[in-house]
C-alpha atoms as a PDB file:
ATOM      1  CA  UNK A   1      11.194 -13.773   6.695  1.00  0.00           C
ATOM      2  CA  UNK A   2       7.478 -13.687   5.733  1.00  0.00           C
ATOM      3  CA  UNK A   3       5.417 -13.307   2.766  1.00  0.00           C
ATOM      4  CA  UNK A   4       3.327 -10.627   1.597  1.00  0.00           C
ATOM      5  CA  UNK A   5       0.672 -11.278  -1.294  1.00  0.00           C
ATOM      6  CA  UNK A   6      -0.650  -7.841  -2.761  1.00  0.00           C
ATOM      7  CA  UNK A   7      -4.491  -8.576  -4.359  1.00  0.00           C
ATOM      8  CA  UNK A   8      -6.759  -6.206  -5.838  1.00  0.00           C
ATOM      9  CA  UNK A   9      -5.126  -4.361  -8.736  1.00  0.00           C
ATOM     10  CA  UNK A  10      -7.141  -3.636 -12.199  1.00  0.00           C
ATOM     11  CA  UNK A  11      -7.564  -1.276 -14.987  1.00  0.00           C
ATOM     12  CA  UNK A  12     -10.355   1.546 -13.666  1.00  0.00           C
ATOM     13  CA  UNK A  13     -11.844   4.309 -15.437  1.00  0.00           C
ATOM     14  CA  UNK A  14     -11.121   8.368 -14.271  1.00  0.00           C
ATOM     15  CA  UNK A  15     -12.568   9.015 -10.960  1.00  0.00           C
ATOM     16  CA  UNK A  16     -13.325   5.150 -10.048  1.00  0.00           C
ATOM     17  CA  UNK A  17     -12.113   3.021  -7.229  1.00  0.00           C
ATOM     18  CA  UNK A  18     -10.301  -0.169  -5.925  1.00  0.00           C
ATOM     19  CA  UNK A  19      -9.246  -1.677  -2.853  1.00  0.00           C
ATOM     20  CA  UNK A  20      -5.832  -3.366  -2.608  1.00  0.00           C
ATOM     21  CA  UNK A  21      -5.073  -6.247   0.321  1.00  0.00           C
ATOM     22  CA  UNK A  22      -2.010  -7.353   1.202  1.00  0.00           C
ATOM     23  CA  UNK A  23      -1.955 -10.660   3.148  1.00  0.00           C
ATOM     24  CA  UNK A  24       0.895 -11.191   5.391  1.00  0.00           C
ATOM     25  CA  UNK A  25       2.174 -15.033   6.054  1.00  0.00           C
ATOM     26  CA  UNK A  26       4.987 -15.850   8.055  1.00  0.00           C
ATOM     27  CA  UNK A  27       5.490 -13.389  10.512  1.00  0.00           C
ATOM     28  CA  UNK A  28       3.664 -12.072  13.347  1.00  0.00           C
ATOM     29  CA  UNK A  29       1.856  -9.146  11.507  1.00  0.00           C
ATOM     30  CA  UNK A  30       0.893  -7.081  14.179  1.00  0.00           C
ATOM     31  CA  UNK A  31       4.221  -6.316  15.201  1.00  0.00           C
ATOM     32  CA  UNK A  32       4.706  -4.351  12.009  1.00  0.00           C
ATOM     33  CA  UNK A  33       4.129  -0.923  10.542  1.00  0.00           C
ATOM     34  CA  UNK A  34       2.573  -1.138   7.443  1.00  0.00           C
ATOM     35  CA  UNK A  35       3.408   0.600   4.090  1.00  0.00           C
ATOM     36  CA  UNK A  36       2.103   0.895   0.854  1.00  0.00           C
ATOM     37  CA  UNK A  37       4.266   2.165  -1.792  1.00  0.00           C
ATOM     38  CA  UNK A  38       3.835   2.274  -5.900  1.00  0.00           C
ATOM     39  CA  UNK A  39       6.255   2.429  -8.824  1.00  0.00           C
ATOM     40  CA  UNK A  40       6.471   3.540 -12.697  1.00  0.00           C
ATOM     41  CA  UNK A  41       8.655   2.388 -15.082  1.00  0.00           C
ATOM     42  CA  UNK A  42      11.593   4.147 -14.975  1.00  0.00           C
ATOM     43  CA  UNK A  43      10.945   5.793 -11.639  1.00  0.00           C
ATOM     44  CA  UNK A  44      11.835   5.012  -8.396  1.00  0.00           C
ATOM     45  CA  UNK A  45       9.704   3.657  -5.681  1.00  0.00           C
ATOM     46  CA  UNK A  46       7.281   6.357  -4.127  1.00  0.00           C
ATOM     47  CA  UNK A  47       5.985   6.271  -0.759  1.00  0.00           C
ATOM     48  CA  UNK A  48       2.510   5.912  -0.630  1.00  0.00           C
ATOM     49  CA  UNK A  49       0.900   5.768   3.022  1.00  0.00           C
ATOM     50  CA  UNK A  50       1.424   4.134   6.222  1.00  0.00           C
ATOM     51  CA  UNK A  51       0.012   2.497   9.115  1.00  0.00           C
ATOM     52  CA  UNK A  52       0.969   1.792  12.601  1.00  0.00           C
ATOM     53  CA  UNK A  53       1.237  -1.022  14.332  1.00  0.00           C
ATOM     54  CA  UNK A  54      -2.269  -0.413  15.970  1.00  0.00           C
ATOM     55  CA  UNK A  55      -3.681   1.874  13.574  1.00  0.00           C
ATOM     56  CA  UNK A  56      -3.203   4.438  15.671  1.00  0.00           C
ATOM     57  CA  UNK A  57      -1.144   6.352  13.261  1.00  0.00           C
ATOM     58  CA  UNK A  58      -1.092   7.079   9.270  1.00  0.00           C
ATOM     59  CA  UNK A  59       0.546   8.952   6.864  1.00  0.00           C
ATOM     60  CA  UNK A  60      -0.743  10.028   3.223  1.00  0.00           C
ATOM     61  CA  UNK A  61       1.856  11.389   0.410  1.00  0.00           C
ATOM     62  CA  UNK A  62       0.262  14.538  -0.682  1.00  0.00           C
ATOM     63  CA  UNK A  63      -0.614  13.589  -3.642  1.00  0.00           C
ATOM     64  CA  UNK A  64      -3.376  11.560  -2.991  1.00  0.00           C
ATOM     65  CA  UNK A  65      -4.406  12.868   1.060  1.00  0.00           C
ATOM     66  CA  UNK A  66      -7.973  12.672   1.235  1.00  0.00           C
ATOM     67  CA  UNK A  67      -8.485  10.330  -2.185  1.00  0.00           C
ATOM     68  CA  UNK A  68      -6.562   6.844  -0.330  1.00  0.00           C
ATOM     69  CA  UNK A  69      -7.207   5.447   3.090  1.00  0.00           C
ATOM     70  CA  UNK A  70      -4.882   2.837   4.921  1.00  0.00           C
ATOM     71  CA  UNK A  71      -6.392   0.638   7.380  1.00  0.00           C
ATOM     72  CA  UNK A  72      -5.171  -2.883   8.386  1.00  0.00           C
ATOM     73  CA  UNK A  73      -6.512  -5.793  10.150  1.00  0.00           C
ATOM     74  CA  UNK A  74      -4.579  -7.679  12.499  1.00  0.00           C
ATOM     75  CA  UNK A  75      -6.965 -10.505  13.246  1.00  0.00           C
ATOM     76  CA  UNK A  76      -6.582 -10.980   9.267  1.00  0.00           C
ATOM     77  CA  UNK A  77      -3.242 -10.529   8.904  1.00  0.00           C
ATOM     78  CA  UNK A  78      -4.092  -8.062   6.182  1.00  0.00           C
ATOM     79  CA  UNK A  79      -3.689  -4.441   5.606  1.00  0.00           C
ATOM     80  CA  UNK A  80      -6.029  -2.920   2.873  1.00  0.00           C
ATOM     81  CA  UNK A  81      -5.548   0.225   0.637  1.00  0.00           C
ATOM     82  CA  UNK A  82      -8.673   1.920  -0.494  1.00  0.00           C
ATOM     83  CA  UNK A  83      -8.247   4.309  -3.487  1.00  0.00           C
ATOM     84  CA  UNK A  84     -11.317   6.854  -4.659  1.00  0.00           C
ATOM     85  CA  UNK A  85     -11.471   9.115  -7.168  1.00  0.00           C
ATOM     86  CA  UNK A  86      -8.312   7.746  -9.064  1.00  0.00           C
ATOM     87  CA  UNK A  87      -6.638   9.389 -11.677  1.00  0.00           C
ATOM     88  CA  UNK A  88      -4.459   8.559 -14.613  1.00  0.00           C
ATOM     89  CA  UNK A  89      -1.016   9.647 -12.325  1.00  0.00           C
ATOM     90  CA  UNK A  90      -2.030   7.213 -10.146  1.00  0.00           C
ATOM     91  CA  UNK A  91      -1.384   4.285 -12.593  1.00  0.00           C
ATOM     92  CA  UNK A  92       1.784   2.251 -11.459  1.00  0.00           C
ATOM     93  CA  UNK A  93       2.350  -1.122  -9.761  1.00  0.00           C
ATOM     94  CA  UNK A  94       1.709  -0.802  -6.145  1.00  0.00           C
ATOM     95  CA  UNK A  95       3.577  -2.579  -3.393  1.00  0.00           C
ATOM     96  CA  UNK A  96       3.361  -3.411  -0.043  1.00  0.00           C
ATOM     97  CA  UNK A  97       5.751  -3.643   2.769  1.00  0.00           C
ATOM     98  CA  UNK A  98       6.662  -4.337   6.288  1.00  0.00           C
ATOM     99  CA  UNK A  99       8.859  -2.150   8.812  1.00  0.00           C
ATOM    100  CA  UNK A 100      10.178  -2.976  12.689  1.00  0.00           C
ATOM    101  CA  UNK A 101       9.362   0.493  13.654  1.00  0.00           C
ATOM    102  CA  UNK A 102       7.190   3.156  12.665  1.00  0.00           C
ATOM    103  CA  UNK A 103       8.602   5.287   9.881  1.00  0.00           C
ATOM    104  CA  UNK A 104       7.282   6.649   6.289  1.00  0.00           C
ATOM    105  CA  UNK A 105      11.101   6.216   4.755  1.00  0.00           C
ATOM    106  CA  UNK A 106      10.923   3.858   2.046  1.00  0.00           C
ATOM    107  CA  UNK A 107      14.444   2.170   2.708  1.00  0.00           C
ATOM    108  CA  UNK A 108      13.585   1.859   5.828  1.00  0.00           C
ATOM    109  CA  UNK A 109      10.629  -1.147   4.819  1.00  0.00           C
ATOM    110  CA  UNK A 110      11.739  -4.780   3.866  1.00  0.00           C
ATOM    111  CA  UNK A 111       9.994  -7.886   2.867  1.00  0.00           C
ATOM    112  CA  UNK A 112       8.200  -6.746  -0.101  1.00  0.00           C
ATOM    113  CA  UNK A 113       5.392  -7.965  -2.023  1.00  0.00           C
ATOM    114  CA  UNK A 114       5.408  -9.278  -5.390  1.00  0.00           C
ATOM    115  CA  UNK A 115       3.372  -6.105  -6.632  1.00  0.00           C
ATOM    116  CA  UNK A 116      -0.230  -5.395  -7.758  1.00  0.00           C
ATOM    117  CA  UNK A 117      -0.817  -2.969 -10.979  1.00  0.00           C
ATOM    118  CA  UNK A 118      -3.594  -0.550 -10.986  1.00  0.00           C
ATOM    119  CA  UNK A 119      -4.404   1.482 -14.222  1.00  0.00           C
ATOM    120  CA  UNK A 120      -6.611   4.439 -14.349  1.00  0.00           C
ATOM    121  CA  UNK A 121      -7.613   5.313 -17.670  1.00  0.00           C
ATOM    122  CA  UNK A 122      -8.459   8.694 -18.914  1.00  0.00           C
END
């Protein structure tokens, strides 16, 4: 099993950004799709976005297509998460995780992170 270490998280106004990392340890990281996911108390785990093995391929929820961008980099073990234009939804602790295969179902990803929270104020 490896380790995943999420970084990046804060408390942002309305319409600011952040970048989350996640640093993988552990395993060979470039044999994994990539996922970042995010989760409010009381709610279950929501797909955020994913990346391929090579990059090759992502995949945005709709709710925040065109506001996020996924990108990873295999020479640093690290796959990054670059939110713009947040909003106050978007507040939750975000998560990332590894899969075998490429796949945007959330039970299909293991070896999650401890967790990163981002809050967006209003």
């Amino acid at each position: 099993q490896g380790l995943l270490v999420e970084a990046g998280g804060g408390l942002v106004q309305a319409g600011g950004s952040l970048r989350l990392s996640c640093t993988a340890s552990g395993r060979t990281f470039s044999n994994y799709a990539m996922g970042w996911f995010r989760r409010v108390p009381g709610k279950e785990r929501e797909f955020v976005a994913a990346i391929s093995r090579t990059s090759r391929s992502t995949y945005y929820t709709s709710s925040v297509k065109g506001r996020f961008t996924i990108s990873r980099d295999n020479a640093k073990n690290t796959v990054y998460l670059q939110m713009n234009n947040l909003k106050p939804e978007d507040t939750a602790v975000y998560y990332c995780a590894a899969a075998k295969f490429w796949t945007t179902t959330t039970s299909q990803y293991d070896n999650w992170g401890q967790g990163t929270q981002v809050t967006v104020s209003s």
